[in-house]
C-alpha atoms as a PDB file:
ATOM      1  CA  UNK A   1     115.871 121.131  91.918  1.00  0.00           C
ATOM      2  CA  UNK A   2     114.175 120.606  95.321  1.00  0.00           C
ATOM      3  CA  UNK A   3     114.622 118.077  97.950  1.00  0.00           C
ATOM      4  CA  UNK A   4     110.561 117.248  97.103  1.00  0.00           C
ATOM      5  CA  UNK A   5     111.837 116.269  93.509  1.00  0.00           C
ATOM      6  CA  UNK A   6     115.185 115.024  94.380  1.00  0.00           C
ATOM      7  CA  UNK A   7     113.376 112.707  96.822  1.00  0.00           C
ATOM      8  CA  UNK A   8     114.137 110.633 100.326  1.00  0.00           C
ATOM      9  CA  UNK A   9     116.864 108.171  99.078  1.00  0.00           C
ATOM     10  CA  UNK A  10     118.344 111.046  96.703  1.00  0.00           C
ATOM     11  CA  UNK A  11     118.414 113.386  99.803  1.00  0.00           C
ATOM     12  CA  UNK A  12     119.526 110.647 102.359  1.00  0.00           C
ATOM     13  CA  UNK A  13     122.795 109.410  99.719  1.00  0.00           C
ATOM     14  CA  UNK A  14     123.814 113.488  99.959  1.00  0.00           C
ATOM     15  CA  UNK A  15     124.002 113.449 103.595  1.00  0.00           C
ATOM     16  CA  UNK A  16     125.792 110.089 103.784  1.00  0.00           C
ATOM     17  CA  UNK A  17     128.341 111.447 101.676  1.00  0.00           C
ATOM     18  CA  UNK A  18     128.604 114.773 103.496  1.00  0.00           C
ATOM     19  CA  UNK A  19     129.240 112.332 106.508  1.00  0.00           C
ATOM     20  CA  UNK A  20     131.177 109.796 104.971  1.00  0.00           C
ATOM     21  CA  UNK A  21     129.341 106.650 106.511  1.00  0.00           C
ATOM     22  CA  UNK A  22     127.775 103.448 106.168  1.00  0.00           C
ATOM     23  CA  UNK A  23     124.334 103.331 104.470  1.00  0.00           C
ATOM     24  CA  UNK A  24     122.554 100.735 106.790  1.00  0.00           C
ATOM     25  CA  UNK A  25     119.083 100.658 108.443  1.00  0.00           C
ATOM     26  CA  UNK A  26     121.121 101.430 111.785  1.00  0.00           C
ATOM     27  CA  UNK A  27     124.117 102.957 113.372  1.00  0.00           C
ATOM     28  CA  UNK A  28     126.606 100.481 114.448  1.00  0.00           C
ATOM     29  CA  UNK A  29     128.488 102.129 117.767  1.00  0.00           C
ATOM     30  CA  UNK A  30     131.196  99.539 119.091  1.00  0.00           C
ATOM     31  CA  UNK A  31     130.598  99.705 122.440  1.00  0.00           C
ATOM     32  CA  UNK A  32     131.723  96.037 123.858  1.00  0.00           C
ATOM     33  CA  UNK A  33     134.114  93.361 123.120  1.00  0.00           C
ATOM     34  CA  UNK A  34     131.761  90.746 121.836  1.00  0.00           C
ATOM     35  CA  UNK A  35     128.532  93.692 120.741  1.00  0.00           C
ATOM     36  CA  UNK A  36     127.589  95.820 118.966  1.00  0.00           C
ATOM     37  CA  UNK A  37     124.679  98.764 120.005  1.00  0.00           C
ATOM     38  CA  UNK A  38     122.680  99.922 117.199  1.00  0.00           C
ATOM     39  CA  UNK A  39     120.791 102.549 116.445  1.00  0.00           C
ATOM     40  CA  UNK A  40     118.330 104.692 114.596  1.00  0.00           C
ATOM     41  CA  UNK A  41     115.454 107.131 114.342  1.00  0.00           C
ATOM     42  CA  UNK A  42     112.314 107.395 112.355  1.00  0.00           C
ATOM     43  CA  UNK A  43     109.711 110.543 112.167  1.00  0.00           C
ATOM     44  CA  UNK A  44     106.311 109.957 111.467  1.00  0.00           C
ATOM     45  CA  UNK A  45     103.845 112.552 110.626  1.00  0.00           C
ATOM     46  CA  UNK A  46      99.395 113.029 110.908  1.00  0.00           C
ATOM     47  CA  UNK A  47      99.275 114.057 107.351  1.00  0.00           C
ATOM     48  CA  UNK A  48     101.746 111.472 105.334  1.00  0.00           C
ATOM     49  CA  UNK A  49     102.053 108.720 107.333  1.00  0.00           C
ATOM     50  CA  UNK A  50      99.072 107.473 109.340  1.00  0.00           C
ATOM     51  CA  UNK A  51      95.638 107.594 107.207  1.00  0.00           C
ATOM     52  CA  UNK A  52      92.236 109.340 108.706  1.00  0.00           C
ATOM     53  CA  UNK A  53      90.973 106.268 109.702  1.00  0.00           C
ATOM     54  CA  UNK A  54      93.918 104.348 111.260  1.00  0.00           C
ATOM     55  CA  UNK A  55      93.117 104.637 115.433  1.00  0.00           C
ATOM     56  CA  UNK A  56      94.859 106.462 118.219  1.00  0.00           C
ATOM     57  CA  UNK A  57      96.170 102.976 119.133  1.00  0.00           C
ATOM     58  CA  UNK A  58      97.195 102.056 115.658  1.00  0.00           C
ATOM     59  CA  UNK A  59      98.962 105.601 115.003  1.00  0.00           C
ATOM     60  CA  UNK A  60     101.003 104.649 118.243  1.00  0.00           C
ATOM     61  CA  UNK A  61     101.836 100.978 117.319  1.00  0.00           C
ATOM     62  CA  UNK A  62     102.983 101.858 113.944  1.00  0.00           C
ATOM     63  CA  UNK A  63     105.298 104.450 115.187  1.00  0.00           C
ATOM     64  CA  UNK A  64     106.730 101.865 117.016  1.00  0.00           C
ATOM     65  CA  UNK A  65     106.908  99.602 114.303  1.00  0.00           C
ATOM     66  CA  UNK A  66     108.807 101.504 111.859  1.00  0.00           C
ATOM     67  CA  UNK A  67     111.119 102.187 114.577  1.00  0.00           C
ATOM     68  CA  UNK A  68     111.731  98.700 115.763  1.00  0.00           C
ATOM     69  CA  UNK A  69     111.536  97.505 112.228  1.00  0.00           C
ATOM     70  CA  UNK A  70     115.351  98.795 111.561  1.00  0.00           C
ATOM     71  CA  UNK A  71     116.514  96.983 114.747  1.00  0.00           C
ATOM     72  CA  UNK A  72     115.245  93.934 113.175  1.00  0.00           C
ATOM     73  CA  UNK A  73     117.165  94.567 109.802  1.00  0.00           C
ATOM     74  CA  UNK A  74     120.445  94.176 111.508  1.00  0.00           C
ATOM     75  CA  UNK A  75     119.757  91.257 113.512  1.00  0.00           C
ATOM     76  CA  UNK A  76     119.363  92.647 116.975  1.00  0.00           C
ATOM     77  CA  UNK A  77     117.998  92.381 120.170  1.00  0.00           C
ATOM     78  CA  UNK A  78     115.885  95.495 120.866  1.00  0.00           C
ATOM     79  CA  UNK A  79     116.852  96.761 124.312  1.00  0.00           C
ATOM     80  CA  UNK A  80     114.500 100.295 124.280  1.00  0.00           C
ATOM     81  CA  UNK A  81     112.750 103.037 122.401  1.00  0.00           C
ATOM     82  CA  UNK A  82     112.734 106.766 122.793  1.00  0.00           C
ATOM     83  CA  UNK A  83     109.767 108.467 122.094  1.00  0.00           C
ATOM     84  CA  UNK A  84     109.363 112.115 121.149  1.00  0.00           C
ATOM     85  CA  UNK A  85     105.944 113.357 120.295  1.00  0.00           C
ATOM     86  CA  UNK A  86     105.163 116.889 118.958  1.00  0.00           C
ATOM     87  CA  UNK A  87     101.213 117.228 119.832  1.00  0.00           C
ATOM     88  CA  UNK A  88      98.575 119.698 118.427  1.00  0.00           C
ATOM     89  CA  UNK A  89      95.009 120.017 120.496  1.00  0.00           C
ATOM     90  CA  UNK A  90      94.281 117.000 120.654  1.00  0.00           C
ATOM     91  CA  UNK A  91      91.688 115.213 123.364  1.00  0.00           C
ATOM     92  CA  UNK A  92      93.762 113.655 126.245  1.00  0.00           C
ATOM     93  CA  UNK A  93      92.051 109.821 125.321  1.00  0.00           C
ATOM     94  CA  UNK A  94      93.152 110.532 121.611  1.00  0.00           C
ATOM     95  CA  UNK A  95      97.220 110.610 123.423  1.00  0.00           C
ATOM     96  CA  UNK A  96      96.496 107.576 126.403  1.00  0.00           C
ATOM     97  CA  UNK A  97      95.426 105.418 123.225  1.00  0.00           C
ATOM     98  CA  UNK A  98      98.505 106.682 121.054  1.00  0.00           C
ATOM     99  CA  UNK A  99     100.475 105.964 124.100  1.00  0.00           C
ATOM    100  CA  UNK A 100      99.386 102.560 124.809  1.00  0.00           C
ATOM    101  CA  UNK A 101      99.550 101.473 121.423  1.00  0.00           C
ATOM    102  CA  UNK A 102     103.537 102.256 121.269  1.00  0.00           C
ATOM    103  CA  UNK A 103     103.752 100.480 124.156  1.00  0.00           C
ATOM    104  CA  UNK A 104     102.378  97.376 123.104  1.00  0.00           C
ATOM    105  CA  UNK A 105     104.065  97.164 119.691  1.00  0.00           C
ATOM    106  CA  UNK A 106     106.933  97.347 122.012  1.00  0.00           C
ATOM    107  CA  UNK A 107     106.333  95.051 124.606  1.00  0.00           C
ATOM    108  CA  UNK A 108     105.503  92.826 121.328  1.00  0.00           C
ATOM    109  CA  UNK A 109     109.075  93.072 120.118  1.00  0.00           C
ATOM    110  CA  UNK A 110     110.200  92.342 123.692  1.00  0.00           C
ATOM    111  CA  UNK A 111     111.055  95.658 124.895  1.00  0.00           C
ATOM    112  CA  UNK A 112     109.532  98.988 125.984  1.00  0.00           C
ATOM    113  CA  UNK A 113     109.526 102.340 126.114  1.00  0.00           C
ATOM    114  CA  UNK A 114     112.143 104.013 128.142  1.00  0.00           C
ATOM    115  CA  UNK A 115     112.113 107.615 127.545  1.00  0.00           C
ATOM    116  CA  UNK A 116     111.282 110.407 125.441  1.00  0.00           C
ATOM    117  CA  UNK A 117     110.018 114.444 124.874  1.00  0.00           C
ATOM    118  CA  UNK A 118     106.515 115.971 124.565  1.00  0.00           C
ATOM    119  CA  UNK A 119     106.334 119.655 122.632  1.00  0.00           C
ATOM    120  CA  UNK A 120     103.076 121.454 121.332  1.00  0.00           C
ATOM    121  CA  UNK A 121     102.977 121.293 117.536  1.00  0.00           C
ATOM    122  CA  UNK A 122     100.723 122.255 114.595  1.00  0.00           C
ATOM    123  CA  UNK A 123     100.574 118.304 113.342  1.00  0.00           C
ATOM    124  CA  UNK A 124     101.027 115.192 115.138  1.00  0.00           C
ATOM    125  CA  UNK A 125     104.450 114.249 114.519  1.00  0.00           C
ATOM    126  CA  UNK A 126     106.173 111.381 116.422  1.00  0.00           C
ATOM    127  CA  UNK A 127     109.663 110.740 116.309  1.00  0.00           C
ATOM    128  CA  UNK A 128     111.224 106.829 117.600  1.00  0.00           C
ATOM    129  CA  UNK A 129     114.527 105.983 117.696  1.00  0.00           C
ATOM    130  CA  UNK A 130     115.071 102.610 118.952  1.00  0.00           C
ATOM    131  CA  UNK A 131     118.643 101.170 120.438  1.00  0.00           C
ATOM    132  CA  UNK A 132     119.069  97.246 120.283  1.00  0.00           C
ATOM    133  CA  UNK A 133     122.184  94.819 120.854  1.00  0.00           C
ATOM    134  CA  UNK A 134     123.937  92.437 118.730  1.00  0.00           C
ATOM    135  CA  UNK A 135     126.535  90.341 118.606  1.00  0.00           C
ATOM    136  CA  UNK A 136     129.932  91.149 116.523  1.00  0.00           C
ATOM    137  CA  UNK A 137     130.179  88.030 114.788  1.00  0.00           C
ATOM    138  CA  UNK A 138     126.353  87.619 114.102  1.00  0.00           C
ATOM    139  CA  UNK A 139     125.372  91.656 112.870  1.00  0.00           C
ATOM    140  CA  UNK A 140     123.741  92.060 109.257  1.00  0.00           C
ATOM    141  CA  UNK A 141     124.458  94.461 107.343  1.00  0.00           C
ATOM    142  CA  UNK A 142     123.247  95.738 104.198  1.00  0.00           C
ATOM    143  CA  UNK A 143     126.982  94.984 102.186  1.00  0.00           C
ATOM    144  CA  UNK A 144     127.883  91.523 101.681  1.00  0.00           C
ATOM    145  CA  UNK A 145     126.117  89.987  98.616  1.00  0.00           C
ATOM    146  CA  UNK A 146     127.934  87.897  96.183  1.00  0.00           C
ATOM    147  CA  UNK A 147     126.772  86.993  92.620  1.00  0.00           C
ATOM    148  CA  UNK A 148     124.388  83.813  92.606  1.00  0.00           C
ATOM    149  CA  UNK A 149     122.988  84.892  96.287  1.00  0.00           C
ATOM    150  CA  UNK A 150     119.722  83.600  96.800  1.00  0.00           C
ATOM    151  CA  UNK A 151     117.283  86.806  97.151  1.00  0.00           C
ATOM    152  CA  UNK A 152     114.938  86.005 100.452  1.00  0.00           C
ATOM    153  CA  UNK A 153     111.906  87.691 101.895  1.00  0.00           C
ATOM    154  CA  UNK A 154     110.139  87.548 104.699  1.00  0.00           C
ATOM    155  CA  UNK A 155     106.121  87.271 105.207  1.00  0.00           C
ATOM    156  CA  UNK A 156     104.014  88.669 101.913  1.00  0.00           C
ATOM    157  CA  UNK A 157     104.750  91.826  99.925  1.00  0.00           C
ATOM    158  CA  UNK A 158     102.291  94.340  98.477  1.00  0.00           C
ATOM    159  CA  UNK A 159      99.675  93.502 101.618  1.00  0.00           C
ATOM    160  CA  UNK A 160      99.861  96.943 103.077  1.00  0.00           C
ATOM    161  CA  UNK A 161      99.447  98.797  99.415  1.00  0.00           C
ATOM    162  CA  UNK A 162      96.883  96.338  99.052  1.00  0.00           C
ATOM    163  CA  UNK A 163      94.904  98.292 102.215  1.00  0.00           C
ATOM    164  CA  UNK A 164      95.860 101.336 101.361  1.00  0.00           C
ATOM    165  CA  UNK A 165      94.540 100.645  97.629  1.00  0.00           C
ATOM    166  CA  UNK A 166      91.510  99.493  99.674  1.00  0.00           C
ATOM    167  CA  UNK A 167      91.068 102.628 101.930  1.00  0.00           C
ATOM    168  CA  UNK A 168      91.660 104.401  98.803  1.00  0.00           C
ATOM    169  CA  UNK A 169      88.773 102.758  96.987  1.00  0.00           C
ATOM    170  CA  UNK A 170      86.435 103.123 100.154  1.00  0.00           C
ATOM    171  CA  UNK A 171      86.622  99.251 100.309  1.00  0.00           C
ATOM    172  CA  UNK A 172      88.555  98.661 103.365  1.00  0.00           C
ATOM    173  CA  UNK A 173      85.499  96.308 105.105  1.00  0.00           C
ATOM    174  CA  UNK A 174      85.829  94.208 102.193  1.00  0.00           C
ATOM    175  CA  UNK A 175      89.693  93.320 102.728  1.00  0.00           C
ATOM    176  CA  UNK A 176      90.237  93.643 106.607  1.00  0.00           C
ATOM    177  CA  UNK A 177      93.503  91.312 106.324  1.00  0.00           C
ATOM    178  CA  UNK A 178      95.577  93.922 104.411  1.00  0.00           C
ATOM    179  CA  UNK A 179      94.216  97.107 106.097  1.00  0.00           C
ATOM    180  CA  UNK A 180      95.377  95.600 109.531  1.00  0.00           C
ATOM    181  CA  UNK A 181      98.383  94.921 107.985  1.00  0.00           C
ATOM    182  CA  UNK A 182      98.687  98.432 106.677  1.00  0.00           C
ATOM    183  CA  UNK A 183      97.770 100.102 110.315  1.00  0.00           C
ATOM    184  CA  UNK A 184      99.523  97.089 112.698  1.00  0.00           C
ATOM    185  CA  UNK A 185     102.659  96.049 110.693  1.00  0.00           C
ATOM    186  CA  UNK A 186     104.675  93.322 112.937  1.00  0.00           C
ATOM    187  CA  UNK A 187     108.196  94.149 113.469  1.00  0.00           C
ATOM    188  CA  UNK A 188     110.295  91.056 112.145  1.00  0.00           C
ATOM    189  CA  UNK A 189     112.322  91.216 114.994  1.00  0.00           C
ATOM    190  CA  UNK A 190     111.855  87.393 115.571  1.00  0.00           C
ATOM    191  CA  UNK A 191     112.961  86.169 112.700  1.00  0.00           C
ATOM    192  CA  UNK A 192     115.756  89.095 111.970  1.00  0.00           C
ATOM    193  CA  UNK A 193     117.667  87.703 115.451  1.00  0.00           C
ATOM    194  CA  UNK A 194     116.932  83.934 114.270  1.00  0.00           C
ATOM    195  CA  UNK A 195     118.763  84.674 110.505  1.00  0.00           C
ATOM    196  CA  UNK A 196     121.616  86.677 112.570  1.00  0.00           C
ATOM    197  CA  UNK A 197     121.917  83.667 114.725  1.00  0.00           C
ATOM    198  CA  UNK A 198     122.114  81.573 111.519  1.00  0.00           C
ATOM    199  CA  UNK A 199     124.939  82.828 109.646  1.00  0.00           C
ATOM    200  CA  UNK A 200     123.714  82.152 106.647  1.00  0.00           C
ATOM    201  CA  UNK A 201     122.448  85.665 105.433  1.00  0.00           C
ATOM    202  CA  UNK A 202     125.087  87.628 103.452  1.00  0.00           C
ATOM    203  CA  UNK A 203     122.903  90.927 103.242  1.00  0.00           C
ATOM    204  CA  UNK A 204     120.070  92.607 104.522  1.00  0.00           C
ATOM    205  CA  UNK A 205     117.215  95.391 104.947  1.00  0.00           C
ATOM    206  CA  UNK A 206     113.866  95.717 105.602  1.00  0.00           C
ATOM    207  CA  UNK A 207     111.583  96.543 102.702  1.00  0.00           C
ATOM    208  CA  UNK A 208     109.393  99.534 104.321  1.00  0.00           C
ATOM    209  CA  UNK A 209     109.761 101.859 101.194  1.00  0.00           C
ATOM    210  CA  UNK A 210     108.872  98.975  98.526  1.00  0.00           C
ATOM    211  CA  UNK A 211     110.833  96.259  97.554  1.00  0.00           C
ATOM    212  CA  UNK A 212     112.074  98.335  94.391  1.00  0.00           C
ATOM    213  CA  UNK A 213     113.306 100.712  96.350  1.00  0.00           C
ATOM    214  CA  UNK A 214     115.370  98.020  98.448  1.00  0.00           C
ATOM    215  CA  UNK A 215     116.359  96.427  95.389  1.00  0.00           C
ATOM    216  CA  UNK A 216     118.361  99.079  93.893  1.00  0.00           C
ATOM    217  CA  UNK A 217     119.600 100.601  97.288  1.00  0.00           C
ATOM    218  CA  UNK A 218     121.133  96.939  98.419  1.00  0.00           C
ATOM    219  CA  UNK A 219     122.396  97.090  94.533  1.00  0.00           C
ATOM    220  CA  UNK A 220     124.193 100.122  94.661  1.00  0.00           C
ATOM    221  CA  UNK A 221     125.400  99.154  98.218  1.00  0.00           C
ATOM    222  CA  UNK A 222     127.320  95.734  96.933  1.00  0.00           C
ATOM    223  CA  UNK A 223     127.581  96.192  92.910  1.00  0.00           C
ATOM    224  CA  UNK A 224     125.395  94.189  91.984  1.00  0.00           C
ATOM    225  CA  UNK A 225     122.064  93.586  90.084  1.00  0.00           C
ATOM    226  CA  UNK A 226     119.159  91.175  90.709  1.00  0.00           C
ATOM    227  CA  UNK A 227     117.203  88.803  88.775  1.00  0.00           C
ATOM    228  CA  UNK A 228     113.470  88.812  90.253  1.00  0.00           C
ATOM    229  CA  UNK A 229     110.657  85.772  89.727  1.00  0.00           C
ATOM    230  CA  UNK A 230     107.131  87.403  89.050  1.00  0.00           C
ATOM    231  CA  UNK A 231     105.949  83.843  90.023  1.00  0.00           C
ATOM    232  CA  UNK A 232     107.841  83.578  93.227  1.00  0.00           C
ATOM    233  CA  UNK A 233     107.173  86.758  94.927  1.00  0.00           C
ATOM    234  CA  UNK A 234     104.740  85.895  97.904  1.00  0.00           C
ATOM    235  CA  UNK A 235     101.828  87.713  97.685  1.00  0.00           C
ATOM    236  CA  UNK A 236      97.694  86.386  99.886  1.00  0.00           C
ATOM    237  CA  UNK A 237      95.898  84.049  98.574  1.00  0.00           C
ATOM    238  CA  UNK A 238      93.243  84.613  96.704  1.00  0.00           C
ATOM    239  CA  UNK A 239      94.692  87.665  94.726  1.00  0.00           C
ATOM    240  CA  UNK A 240      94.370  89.590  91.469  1.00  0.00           C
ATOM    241  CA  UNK A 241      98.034  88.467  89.863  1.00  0.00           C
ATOM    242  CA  UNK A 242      98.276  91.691  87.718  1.00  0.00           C
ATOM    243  CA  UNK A 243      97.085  94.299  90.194  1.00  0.00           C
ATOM    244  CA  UNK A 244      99.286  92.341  93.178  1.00  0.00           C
ATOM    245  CA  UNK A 245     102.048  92.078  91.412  1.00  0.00           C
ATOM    246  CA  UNK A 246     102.304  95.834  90.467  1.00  0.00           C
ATOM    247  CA  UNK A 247     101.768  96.211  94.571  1.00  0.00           C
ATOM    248  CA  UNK A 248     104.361  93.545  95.334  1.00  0.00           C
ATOM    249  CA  UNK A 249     106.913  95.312  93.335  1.00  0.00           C
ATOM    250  CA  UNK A 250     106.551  99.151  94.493  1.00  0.00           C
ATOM    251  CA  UNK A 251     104.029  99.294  97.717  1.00  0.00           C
ATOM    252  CA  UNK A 252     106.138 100.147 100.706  1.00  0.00           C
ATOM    253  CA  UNK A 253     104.553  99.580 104.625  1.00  0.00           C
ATOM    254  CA  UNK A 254     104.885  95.671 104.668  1.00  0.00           C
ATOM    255  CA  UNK A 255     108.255  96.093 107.140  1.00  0.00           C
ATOM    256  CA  UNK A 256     109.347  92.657 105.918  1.00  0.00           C
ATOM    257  CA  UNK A 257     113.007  91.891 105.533  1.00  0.00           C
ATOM    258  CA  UNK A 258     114.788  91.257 102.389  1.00  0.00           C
ATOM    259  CA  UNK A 259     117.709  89.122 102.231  1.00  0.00           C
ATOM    260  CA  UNK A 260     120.637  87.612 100.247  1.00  0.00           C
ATOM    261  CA  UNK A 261     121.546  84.035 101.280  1.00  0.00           C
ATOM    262  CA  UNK A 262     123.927  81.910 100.238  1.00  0.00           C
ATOM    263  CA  UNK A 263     123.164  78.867  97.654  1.00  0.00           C
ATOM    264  CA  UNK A 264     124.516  75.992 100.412  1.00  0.00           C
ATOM    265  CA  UNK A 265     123.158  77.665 103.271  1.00  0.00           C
ATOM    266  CA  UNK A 266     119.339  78.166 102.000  1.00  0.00           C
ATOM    267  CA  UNK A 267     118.414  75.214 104.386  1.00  0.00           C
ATOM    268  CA  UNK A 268     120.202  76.874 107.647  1.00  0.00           C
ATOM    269  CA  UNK A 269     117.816  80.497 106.823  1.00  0.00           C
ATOM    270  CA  UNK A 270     114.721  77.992 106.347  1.00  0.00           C
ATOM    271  CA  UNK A 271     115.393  76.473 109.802  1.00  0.00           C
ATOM    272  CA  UNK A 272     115.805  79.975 110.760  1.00  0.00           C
ATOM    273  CA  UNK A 273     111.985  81.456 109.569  1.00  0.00           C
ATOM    274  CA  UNK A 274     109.664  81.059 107.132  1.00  0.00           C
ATOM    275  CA  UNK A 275     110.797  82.223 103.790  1.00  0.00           C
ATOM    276  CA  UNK A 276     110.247  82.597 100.210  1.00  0.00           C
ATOM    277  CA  UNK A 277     113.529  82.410  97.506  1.00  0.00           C
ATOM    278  CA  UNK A 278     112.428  85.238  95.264  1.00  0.00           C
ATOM    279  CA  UNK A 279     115.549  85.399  92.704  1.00  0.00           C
ATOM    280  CA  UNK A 280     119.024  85.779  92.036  1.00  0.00           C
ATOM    281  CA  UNK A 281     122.342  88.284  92.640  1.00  0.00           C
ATOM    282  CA  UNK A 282     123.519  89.282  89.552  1.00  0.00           C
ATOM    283  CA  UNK A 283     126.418  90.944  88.365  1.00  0.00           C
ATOM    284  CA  UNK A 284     125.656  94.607  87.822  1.00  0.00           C
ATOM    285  CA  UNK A 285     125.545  94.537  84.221  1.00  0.00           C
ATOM    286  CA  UNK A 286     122.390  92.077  84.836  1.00  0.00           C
ATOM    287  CA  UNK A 287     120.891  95.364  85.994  1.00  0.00           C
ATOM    288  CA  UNK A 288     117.750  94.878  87.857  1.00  0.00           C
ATOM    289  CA  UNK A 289     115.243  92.623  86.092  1.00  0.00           C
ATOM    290  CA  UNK A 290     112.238  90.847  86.627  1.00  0.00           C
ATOM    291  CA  UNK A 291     112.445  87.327  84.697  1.00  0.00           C
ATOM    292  CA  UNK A 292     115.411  88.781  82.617  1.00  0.00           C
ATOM    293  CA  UNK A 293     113.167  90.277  80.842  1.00  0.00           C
ATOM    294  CA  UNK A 294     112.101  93.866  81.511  1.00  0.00           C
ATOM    295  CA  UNK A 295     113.375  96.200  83.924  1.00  0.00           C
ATOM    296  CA  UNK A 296     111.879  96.801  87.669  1.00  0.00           C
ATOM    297  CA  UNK A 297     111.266 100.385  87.878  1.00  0.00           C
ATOM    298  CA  UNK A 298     113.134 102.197  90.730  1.00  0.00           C
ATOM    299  CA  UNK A 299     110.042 103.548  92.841  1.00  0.00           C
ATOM    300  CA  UNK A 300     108.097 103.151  95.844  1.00  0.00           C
ATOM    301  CA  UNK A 301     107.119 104.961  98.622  1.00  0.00           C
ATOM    302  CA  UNK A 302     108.014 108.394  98.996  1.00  0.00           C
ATOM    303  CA  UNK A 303     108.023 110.353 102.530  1.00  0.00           C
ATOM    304  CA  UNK A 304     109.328 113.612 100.940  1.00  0.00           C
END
């Protein structure tokens, strides 16, 4: 078998055991008494990651995004991002766009960029890896949900497939709202500090591949299984329930964060951000389940 049909979370669970770490959206370096520094690295590529008609800026702020995005999953302050780019021949406003779009996703998240690497390539790749701070006593981490958790996301899910259904279908003029979601994706670094900050969050991730995906890797993580509400999961206004649902489930590129709260402390994560309770820790014979009654698929997006 091939790492192609093995797949991204298959591949990345065989090098975490080679390495014998922690499977979080970060790396957790104890550096202080009283912090923690975290960080990680994304790689994004022309030809699977940023559509034909995304711009120079857009390619450059979502770099940044799915960067920062794992700061926010942990909690933390973002304190820099590192920017490698391999180039091909491209025209020099093509790279000050890219450039400046990086930067302002960063500046967005209240930081900037602070270094990086330029290299001829055959494909636009960029690579981020983002460092950010957090406190000991206030880090999230993806271990730490009990049975009858609350399960908590973040903004509206299946927005980003919805644009990329729409690019797909030539139709992207007709739904502008999930296309600039798709292409300018905000980082919830906001909110991710405020539910650190809160202590009421037992668990979480950001939801980048899908929220299938997430399900099942936060599962195997802690143990557990999870009971999912078709009718709760947040998804615009003014949508086609069958087709958004399907998107909701298994569309990765919203960047939200997922979350496990406990029962007596939903009101301290409401005071923290918006939210939306979408279900239920289980215990792992519940499996994963939407409305107890069928099964949520384990897929999503796939970079490999």
């Amino acid at each position: 078998m091939t790492i192609y049909e093995l797949g991204e979370t298959a591949v990345v669970r065989a090098i975490i055991r080679n390495l014998d770490i922690e499977f979080e959206d970060c790396a957790v370096i104890d550096l202080a008494d009283a912090e923690y520094l975290v960080a990680t690295t994304d790689m994004f590529h022309r030809t699977t990651d940023f559509p034909e008609e995304m711009s120079a800026w857009q390619v450059g702020w979502m770099s940044a995004a799915g960067t920062l995005s794992d700061i926010a999953a942990m909690g933390a302050h973002p304190c820099g991002l590192l920017v490698s780019i391999g180039l091909p021949d491209l025209p020099p406003a093509f790279v000050k766009s890219m450039i400046r779009g990086l930067s302002a996703c960063a500046r967005e998240c209240g930081t900037a960029i602070i270094g990086g690497d330029t290299d001829s390539h055959q494909e636009l790749t960029i690579s981020g890896t983002a460092l950010g701070r957090v406190r000991k006593d206030q880090i999230l981490r993806r271990r730490g949900a009990q049975v009858g958790d609350l399960v908590c996301v973040t903004g509206h899910l299946g927005t980003a497939g919805a644009g990329m259904r729409a690019l797909e279908l030539g139709l992207a003029a007709d739904d502008p709202v999930a296309v600039k979601k798709l292409f300018e994706p905000i980082p919830r670094i906001a909110e991710g500090i405020s539910l650190a900050e809160s202590k009421a969050v037992t668990s979480m991730m950001d939801n980048s591949d899908g929220l299938s995906v997430s399900l099942y890797q936060l599962a195997e993580v802690n143990g557990c299984g999870f009971t999912i509400h078709a009718d709760s999961l947040p998804v615009l206004p003014g949508r086609d329930t069958g087709q958004d649902l399907d998107l909701a489930l298994y569309a990765g590129g919203d960047f939200e964060l997922l979350f496990t709260v406990a029962p007596e402390r939903l009101v301290d994560a409401r005071n923290a951000c918006e939210l939306t309770v979408i279900g239920e820790v289980t215990s792992v014979a519940g499996g994963i389940t939407l409305d107890r009654t069928r099964e949520i698929e384990r897929k999503g997006y796939r970079s490999l």
